[in-house]
Protein backbone atom coordinates (compact mmCIF):
# COMPACT_ATOMS: atom_id res chain seq x y z
CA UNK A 1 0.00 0.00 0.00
CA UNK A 2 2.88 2.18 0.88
CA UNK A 3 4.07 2.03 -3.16
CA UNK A 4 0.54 2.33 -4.55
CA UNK A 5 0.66 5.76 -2.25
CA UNK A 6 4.08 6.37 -3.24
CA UNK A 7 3.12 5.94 -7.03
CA UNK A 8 0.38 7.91 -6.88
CA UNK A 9 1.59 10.82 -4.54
CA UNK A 10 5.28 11.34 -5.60
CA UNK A 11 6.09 11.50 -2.29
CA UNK A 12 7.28 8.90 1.16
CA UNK A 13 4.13 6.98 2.57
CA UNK A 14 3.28 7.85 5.82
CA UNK A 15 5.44 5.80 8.74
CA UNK A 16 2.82 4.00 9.80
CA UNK A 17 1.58 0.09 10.10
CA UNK A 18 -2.43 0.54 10.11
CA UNK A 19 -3.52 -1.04 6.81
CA UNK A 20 -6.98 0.47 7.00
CA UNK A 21 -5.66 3.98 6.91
CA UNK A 22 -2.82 3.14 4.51
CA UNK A 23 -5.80 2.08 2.05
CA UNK A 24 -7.70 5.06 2.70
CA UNK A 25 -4.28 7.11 2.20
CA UNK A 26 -3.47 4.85 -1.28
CA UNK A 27 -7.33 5.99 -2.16
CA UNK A 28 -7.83 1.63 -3.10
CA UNK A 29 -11.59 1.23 -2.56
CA UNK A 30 -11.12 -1.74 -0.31
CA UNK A 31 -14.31 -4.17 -0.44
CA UNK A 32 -15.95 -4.37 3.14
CA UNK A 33 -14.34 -8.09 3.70
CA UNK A 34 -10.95 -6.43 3.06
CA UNK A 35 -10.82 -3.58 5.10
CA UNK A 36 -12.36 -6.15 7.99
CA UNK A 37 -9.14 -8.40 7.30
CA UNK A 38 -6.95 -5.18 7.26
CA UNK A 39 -8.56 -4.97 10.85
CA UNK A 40 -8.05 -8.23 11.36
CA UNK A 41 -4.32 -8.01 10.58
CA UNK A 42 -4.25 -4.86 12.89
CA UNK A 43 -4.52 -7.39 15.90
CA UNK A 44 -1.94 -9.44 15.03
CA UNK A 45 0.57 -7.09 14.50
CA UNK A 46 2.45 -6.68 17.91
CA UNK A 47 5.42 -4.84 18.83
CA UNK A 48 8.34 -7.36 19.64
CA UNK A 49 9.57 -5.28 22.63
CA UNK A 50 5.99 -6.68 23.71
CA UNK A 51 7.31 -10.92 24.03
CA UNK A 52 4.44 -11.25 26.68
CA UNK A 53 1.67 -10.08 24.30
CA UNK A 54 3.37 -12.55 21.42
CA UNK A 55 3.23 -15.79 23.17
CA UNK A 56 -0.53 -15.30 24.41
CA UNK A 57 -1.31 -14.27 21.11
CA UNK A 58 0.85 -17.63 19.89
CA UNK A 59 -1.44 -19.69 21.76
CA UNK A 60 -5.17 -18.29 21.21
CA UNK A 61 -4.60 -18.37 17.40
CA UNK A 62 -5.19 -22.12 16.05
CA UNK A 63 -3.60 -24.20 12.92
CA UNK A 64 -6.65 -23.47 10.80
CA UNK A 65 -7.11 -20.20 11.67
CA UNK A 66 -3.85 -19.19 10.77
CA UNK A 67 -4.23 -21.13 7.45
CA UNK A 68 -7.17 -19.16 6.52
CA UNK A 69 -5.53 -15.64 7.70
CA UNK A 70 -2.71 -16.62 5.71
CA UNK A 71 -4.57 -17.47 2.16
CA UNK A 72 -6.93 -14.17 2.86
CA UNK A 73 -3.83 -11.42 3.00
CA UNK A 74 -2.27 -13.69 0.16
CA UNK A 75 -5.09 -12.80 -1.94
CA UNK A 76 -5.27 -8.71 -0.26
CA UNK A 77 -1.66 -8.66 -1.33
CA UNK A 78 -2.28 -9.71 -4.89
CA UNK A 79 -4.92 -7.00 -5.05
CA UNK A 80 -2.59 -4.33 -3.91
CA UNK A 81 0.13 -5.68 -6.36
CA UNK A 82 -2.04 -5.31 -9.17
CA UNK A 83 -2.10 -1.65 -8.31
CA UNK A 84 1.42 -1.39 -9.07
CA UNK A 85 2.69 -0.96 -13.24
């Protein structure tokens, strides 16, 4: 998102990590099911200095779950990509 905005702009993407605003910065039109995965992401994305907050979130987040997080951002990132020349 941070090249579609770069593309588009001329100028550095914000420094920031939240996908939802990123989109809204890179003007993408996100469906509703992908901005509630960019939300989605949001939780998983933990600072490291946090270890604590890592392993809990290690253990609530199941085999299959993870599988189906996985092939969902997979397919956001191939929509973002095809933003790019």
């Amino acid at each position: 998102m941070k090249g579609v905005i770069a593309q588009n702009t001329g100028e550095m993407p914000p420094r920031i990590h939240n996908l939802v605003e990123l989109e809204k910065r890179a003007n993408l039109q996100a469906s509703p099911a992908q901005v509630e995965l960019m939300r989605e992401l949001a939780r998983y994305y933990i600072e490291t200095r946090y270890p604590d907050e890592v392993m809990g979130l290690a253990y609530s987040i199941t085999h299959d779950k993870a599988g189906h997080v996985l092939r969902e951002t997979e397919g956001l990132l191939e929509w973002v990509l095809s933003m790019l020349p």
